[in-house]
C-alpha atoms as a PDB file:
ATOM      1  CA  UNK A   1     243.086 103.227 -69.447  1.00  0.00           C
ATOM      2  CA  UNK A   2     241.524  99.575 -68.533  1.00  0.00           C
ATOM      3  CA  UNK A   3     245.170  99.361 -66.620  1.00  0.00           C
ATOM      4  CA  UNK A   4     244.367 102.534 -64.401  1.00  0.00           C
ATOM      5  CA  UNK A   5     240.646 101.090 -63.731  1.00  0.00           C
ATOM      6  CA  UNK A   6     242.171  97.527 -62.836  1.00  0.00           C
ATOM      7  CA  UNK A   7     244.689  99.053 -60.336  1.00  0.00           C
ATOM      8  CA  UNK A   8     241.689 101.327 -58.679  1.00  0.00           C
ATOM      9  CA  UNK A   9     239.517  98.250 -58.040  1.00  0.00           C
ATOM     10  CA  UNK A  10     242.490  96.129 -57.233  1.00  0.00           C
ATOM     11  CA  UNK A  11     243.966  99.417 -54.404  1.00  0.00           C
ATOM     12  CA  UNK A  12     239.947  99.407 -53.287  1.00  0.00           C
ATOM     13  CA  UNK A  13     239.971  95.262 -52.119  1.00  0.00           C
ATOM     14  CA  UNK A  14     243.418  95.478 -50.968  1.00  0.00           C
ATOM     15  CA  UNK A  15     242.120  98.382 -48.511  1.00  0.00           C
ATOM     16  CA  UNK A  16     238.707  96.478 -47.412  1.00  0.00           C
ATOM     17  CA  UNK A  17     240.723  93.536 -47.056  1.00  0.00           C
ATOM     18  CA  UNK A  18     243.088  95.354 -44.571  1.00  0.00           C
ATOM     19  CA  UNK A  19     239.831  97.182 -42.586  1.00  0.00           C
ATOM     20  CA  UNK A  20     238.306  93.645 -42.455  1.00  0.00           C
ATOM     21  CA  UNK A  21     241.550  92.190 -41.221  1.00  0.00           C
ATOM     22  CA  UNK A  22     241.775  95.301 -38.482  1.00  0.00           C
ATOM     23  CA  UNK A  23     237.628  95.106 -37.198  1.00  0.00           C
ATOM     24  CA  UNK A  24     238.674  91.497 -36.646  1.00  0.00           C
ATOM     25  CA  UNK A  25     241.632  92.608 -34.591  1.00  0.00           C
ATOM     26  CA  UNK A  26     239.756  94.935 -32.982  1.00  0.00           C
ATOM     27  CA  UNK A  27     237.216  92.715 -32.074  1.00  0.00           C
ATOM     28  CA  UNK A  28     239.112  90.153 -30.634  1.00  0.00           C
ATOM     29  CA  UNK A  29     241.132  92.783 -28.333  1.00  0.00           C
ATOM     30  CA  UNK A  30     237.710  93.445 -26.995  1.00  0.00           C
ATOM     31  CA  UNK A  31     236.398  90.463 -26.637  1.00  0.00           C
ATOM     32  CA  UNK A  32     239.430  89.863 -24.154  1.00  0.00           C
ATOM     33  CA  UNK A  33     238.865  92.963 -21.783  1.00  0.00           C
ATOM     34  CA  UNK A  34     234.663  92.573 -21.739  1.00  0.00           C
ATOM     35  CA  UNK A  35     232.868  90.081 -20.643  1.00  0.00           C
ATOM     36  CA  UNK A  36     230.735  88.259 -23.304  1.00  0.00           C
ATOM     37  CA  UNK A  37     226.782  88.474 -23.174  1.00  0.00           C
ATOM     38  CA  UNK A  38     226.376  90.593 -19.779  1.00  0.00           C
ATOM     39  CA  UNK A  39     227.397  93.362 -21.818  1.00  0.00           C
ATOM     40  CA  UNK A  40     224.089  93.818 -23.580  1.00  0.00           C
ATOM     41  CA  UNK A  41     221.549  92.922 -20.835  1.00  0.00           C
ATOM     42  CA  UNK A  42     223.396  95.488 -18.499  1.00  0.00           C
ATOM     43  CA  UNK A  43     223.123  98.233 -20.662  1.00  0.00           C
ATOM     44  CA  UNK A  44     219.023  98.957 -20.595  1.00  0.00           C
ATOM     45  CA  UNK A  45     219.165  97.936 -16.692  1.00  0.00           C
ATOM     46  CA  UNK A  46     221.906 100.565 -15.782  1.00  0.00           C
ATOM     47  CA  UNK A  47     219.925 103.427 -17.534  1.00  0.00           C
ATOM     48  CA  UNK A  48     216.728 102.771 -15.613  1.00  0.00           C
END
């Protein structure tokens, strides 16, 4: 039983660890095609 519990919490940080690892991926791809800081201040100004 502990066994079955130990593999469970051990599956669950193997699969956070992989999401983290994929955001960060993510993020970086982004960061390439956007330009950094303008982002943000544009996006009240446009709606006005």
């Amino acid at each position: 039983m502990v066994i079955i519990i130990e593999t469970e919490r051990w599956l669950i940080i193997m699969i956070n660890e992989k999401k983290k690892r994929v955001l960060e991926e993510i993020r970086k791809e982004n960061e390439k095609y956007s330009f950094p800081k303008k982002k943000k201040d544009n996006i009240g100004k446009n709606k006005k």
